[in-house]
N, C-alpha and C. Protein backbone atom coordinates (compact mmCIF):
# COMPACT_ATOMS: atom_id res chain seq x y z
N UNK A 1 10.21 11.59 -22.47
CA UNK A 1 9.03 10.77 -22.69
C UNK A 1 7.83 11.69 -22.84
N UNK A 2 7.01 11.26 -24.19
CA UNK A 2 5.74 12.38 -23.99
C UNK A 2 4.61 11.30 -24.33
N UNK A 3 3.51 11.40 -23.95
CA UNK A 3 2.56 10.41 -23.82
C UNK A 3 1.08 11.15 -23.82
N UNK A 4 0.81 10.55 -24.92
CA UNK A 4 -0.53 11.49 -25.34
C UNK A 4 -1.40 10.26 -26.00
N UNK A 5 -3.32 10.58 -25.86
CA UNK A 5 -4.33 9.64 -26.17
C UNK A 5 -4.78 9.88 -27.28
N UNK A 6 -5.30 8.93 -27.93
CA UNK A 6 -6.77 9.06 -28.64
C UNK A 6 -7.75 8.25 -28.60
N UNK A 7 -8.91 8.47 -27.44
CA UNK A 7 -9.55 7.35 -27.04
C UNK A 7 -11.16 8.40 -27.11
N UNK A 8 -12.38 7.28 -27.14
CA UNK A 8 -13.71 7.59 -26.96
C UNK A 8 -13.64 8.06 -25.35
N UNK A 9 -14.75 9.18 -25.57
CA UNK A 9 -15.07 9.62 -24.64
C UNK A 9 -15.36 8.99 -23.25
N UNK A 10 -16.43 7.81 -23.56
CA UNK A 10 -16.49 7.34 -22.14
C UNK A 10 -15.68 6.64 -21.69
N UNK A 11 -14.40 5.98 -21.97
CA UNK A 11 -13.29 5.78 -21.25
C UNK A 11 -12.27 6.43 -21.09
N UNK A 12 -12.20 7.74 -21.69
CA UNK A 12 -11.28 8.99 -21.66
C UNK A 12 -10.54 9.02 -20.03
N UNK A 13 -11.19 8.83 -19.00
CA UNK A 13 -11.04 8.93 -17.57
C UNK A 13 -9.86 7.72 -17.22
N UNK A 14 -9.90 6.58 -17.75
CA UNK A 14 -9.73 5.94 -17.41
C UNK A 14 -7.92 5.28 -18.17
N UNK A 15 -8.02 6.37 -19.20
CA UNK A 15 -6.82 6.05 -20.22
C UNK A 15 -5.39 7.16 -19.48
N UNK A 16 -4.77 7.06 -18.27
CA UNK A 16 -4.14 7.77 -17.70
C UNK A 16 -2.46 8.00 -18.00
N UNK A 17 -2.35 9.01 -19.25
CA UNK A 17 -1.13 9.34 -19.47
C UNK A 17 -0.23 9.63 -18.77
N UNK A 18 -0.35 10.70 -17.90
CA UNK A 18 0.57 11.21 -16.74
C UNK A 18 1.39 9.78 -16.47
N UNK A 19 0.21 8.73 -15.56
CA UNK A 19 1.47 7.85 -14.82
C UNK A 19 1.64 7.19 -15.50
N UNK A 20 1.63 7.12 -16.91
CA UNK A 20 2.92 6.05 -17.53
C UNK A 20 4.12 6.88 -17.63
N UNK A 21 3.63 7.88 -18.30
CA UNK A 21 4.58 9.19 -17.96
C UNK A 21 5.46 9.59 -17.11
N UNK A 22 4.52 9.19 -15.84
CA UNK A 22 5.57 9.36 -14.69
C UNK A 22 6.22 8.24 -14.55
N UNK A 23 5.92 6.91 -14.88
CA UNK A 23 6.78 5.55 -14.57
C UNK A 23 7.90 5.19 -15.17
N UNK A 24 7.77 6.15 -16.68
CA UNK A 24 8.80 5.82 -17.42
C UNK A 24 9.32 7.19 -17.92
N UNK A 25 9.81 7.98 -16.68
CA UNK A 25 10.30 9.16 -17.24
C UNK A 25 11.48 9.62 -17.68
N UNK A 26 11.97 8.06 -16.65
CA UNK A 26 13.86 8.24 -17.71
C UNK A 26 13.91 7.65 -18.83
N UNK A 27 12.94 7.53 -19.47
CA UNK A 27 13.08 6.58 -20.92
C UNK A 27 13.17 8.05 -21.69
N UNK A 28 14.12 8.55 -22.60
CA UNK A 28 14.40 9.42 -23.43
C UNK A 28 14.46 9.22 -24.68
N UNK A 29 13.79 10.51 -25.39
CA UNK A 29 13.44 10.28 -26.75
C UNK A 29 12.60 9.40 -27.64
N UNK A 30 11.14 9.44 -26.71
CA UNK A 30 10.45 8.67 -27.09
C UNK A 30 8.67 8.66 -27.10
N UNK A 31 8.09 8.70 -27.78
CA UNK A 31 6.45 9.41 -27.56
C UNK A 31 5.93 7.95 -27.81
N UNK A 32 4.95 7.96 -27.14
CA UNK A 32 4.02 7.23 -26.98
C UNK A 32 2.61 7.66 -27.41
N UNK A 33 1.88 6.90 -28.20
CA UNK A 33 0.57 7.44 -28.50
C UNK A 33 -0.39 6.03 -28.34
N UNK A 34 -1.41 6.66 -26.91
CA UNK A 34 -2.28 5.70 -26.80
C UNK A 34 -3.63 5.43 -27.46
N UNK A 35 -4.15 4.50 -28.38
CA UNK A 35 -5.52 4.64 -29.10
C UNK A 35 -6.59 3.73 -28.27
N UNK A 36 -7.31 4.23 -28.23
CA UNK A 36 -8.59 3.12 -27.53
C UNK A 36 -9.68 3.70 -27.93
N UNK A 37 -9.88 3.39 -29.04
CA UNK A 37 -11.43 3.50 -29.69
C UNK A 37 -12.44 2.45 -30.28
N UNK A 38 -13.90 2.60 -30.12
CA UNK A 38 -14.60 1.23 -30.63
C UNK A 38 -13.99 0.82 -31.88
N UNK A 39 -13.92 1.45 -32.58
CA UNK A 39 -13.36 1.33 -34.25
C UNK A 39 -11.68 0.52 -34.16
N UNK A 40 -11.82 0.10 -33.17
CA UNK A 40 -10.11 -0.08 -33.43
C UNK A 40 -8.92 0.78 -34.14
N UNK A 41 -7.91 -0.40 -34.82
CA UNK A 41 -6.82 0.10 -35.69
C UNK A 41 -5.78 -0.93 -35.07
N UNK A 42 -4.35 -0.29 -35.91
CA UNK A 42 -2.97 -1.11 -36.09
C UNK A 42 -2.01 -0.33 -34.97
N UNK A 43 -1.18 -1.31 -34.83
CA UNK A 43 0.00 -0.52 -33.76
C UNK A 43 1.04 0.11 -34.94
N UNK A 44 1.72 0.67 -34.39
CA UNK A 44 2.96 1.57 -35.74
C UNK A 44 4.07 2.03 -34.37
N UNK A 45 4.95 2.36 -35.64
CA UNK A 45 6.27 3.02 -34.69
C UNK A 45 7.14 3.54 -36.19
N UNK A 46 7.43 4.51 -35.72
CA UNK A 46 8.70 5.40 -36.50
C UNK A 46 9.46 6.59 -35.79
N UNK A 47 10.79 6.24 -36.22
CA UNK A 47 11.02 7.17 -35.64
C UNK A 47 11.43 8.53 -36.69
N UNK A 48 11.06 9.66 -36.40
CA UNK A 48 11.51 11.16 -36.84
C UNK A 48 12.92 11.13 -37.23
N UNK A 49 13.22 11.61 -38.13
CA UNK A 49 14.77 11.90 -38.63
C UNK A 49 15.51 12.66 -38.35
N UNK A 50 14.41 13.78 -38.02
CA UNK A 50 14.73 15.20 -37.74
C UNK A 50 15.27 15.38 -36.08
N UNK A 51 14.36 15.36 -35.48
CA UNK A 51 14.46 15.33 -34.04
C UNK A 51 15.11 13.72 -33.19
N UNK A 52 15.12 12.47 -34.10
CA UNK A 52 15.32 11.94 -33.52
C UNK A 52 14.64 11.08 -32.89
N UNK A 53 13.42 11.03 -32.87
CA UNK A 53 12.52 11.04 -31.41
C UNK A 53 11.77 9.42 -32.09
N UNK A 54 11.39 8.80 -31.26
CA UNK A 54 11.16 7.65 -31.41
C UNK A 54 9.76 7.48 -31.13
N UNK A 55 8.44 7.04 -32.15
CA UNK A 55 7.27 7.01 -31.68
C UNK A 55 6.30 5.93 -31.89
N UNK A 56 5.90 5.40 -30.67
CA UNK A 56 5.16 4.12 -31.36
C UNK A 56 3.79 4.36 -30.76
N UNK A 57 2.99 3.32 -31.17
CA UNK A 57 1.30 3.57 -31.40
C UNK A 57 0.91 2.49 -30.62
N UNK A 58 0.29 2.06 -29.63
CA UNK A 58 -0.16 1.42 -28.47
C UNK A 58 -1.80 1.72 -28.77
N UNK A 59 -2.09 0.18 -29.09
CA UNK A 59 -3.78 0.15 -29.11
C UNK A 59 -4.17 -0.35 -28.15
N UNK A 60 -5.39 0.16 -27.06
CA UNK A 60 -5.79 -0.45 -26.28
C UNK A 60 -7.20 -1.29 -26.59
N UNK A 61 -7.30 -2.76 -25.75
CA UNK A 61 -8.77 -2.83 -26.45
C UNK A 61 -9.63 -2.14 -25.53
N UNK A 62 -10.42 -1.99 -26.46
CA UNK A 62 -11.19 -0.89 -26.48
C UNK A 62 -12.44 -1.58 -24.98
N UNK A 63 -12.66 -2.98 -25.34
CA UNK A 63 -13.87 -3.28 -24.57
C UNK A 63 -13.12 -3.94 -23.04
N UNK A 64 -12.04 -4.50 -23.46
CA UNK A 64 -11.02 -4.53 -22.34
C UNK A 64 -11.02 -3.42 -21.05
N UNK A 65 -10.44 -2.20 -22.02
CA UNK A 65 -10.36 -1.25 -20.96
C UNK A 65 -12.02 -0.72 -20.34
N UNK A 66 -13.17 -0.59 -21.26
CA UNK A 66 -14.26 -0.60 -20.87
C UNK A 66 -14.89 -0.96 -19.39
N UNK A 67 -14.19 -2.30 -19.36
CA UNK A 67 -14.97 -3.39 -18.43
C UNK A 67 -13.97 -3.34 -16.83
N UNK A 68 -12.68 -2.72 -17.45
CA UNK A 68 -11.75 -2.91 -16.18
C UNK A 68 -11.98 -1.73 -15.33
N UNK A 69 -11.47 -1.71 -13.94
CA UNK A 69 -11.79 -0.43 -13.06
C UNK A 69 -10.58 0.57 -13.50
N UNK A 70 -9.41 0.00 -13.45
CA UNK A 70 -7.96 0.85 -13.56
C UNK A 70 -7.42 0.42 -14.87
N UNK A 71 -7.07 0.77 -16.15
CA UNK A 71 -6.19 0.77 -17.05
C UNK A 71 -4.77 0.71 -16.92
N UNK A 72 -4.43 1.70 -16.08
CA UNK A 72 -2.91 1.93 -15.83
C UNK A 72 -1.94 1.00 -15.79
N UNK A 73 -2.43 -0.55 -15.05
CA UNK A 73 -1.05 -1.52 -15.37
C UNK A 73 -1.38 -2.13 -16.59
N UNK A 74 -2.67 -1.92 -17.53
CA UNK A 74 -2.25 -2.68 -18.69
C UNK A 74 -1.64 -1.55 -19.67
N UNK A 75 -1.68 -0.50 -19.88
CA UNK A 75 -0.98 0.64 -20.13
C UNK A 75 0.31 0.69 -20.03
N UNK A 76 0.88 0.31 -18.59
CA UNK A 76 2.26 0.27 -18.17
C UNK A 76 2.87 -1.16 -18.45
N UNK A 77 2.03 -2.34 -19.12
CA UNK A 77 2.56 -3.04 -19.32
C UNK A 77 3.01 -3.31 -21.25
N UNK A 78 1.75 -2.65 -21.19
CA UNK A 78 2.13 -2.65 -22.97
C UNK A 78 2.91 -1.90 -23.22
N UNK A 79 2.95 -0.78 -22.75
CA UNK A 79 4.34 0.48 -23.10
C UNK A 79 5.69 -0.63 -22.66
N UNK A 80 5.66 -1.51 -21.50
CA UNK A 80 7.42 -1.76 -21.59
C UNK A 80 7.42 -2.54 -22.59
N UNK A 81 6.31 -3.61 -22.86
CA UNK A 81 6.59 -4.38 -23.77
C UNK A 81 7.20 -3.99 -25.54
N UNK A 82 6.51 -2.77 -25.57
CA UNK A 82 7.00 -1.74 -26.65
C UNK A 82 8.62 -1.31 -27.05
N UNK A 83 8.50 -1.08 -25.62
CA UNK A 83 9.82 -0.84 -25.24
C UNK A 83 11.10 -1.47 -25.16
N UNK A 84 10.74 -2.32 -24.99
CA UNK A 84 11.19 -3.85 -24.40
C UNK A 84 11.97 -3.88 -23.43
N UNK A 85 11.51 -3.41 -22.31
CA UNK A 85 11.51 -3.09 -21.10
C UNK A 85 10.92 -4.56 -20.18
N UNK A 86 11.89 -5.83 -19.80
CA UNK A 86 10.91 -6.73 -19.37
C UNK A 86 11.83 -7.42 -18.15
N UNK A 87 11.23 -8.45 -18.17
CA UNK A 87 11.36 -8.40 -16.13
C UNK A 87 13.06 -7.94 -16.02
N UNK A 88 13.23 -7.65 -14.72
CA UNK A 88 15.22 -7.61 -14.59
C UNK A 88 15.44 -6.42 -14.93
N UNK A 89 14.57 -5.46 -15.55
CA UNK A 89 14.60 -3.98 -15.82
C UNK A 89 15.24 -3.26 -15.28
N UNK A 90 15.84 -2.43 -15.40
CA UNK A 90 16.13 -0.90 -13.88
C UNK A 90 14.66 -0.40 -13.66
N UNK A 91 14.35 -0.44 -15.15
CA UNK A 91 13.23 0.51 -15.06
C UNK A 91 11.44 -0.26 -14.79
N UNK A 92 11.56 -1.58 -14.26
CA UNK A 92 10.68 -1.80 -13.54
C UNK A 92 10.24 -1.89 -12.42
């Protein structure tokens, strides 16, 4: 699992890769890319041919995460949903 941002600065703090990272670390072969910018955008997913590797695009809203104190469970909830990772999980 690799999990990397692209978000505006002043919520940069608040967009926390590590612990999705860490929540979903037995999920293999799979990147995650989080966006949360005023400007928006689209979700995407493809996976690499080469490596294999499976990658999808997770938009956060932008004024959503703004206004909230912690990001992390809506983060961890959109990634399973991505995933499709949902209740009855191992991995919840």
């Amino acid at each position: 699992m690799e999990v990397t941002k692209i978000v505006d600065e002043d919520i940069a703090a608040k967009v926390d890769t590590q612990y999705v990272e860490d929540q979903l670390a037995r999920v293999q072969n799979v990147g995650l890319l989080y966006i949360c910018t005023s400007e928006g955008g689209e979700e995407d997913e493809w996976t690499d041919d080469d490596s294999g590797m499976r990658y999808i695009v997770i938009h956060l809203p932008y004024q959503e995460v703004k206004h909230i104190p912690d990001a992390r469970p809506l983060m961890l909830q959109l990634a399973k949903e991505r995933l499709g990772l949902v209740a009855g999980s191992s991995l919840n």
